[in-house]
N, C-alpha and C. Protein backbone atom coordinates (compact mmCIF):
# COMPACT_ATOMS: atom_id res chain seq x y z
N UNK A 1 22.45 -2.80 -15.95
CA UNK A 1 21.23 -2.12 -15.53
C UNK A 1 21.18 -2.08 -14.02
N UNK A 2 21.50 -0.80 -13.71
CA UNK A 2 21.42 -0.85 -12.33
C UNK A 2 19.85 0.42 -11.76
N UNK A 3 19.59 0.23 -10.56
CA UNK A 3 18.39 1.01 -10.19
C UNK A 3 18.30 0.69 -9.04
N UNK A 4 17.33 1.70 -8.41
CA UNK A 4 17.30 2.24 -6.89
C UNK A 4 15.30 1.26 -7.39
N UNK A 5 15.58 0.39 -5.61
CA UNK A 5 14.06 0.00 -5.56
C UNK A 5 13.30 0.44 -4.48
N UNK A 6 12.27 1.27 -5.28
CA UNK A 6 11.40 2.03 -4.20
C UNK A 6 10.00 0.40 -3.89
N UNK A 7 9.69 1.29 -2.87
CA UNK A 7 8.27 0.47 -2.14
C UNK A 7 6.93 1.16 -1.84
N UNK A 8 5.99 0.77 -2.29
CA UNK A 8 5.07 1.41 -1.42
C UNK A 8 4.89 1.94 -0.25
N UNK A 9 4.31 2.89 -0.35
CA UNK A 9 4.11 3.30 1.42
C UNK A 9 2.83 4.07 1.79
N UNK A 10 1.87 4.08 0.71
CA UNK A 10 0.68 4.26 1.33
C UNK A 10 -0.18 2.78 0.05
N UNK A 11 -1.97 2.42 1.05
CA UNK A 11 -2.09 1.72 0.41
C UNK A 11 -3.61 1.43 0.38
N UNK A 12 -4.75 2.08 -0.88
CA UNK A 12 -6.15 1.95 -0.48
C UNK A 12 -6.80 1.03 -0.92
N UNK A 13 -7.79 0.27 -0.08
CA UNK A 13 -8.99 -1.05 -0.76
C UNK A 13 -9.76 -0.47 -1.72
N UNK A 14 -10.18 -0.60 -2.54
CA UNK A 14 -10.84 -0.74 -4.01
C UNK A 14 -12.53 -1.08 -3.50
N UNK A 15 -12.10 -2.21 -2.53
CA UNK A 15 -13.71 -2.39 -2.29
C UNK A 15 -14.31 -1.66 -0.75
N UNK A 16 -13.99 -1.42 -0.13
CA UNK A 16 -14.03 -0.52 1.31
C UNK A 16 -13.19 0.42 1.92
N UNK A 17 -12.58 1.17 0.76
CA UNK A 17 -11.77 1.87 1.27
C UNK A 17 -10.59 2.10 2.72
N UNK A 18 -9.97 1.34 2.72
CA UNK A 18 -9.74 0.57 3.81
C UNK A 18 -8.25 1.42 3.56
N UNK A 19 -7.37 2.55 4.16
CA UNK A 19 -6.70 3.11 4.00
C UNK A 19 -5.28 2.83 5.33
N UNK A 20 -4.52 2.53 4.08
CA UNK A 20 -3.32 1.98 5.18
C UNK A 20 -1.96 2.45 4.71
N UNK A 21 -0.94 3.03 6.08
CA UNK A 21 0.23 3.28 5.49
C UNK A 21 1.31 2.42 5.54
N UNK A 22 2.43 2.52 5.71
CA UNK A 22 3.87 1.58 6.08
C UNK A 22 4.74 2.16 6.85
N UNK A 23 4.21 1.12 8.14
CA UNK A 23 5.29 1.97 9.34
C UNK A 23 6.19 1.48 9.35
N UNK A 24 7.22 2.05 9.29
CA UNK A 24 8.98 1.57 8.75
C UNK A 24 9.59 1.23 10.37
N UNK A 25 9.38 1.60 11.53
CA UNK A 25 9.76 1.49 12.80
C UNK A 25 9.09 -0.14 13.13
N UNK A 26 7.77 -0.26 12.63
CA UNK A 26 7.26 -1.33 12.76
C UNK A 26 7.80 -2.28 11.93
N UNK A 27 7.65 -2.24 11.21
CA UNK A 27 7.96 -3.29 9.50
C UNK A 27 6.73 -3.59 8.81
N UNK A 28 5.89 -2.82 9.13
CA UNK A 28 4.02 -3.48 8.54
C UNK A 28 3.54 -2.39 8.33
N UNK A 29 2.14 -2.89 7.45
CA UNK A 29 1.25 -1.97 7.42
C UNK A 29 0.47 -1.56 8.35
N UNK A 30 0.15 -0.67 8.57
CA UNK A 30 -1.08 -0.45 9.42
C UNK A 30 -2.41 1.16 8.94
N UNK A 31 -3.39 0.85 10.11
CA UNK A 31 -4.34 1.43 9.27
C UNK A 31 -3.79 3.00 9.19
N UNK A 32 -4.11 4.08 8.51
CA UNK A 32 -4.19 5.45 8.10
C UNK A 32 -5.12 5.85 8.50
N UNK A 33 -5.87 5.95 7.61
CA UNK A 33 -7.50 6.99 8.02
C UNK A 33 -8.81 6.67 8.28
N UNK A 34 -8.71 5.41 7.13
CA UNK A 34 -9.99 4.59 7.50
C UNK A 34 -10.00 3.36 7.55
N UNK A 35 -10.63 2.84 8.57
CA UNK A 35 -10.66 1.67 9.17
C UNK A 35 -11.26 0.52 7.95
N UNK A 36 -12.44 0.75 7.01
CA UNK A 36 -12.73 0.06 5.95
C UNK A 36 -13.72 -0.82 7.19
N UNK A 37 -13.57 -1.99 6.06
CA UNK A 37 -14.87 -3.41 6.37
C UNK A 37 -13.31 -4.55 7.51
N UNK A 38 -13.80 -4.76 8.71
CA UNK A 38 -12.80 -5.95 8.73
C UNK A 38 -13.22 -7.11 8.45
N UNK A 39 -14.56 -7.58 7.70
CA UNK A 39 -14.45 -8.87 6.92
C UNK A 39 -14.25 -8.62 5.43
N UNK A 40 -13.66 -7.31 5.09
CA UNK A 40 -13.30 -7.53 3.43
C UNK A 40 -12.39 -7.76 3.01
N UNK A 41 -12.15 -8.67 2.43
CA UNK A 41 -11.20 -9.43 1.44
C UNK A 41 -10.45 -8.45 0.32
N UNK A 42 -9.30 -7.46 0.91
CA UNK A 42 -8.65 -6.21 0.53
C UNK A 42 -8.45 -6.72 -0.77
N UNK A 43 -8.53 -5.50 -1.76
CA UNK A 43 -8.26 -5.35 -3.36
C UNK A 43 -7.41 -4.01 -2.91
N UNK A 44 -6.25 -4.37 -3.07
CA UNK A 44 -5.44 -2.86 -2.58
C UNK A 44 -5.40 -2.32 -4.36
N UNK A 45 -5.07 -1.20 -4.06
CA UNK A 45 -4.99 -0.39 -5.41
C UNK A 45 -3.81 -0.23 -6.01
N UNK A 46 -3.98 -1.92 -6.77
CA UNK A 46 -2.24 -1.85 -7.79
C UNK A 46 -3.05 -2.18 -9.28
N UNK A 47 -2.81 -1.13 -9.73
CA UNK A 47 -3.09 -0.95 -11.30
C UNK A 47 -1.95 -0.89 -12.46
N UNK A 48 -0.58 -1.42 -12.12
CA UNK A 48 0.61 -1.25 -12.75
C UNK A 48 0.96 0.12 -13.07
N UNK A 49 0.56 1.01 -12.01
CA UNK A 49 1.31 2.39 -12.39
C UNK A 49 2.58 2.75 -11.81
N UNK A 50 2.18 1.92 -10.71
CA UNK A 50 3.84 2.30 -9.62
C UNK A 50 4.76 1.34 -10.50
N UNK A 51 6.07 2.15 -10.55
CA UNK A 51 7.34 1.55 -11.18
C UNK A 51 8.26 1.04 -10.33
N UNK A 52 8.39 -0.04 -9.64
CA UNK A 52 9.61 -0.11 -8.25
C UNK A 52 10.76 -0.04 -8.65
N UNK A 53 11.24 0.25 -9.48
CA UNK A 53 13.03 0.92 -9.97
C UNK A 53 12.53 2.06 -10.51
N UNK A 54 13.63 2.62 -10.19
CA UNK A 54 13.94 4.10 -10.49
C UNK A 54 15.47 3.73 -11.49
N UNK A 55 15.39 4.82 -12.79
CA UNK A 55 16.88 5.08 -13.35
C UNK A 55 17.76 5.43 -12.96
């Protein structure tokens, strides 16, 4: 079983919409569009839909 492993690269809070991408030059996340709450305790939006292998 072999497969290609993808990564996230965009990433939104659940509770403040707190919208962030993945700067690959950097190695981190950082913000996108909206800045969100900076005292909220991020619920990023992983619902087991993303598959990180590919066939």
């Amino acid at each position: 079983m072999s497969g290609t492993l993808r990564t996230p690269t965009k990433r939104v809070c659940e509770l403040c919409d707190r919208a962030e991408k993945w700067d690959t030059d950097g190695g981190s996340w950082v913000v996108d569009t909206t800045p969100g709450n900076v005292y909220c305790i991020h619920e990023w939006d992983i619902n087991g839909t993303f598959v990180p292998f590919e066939e």
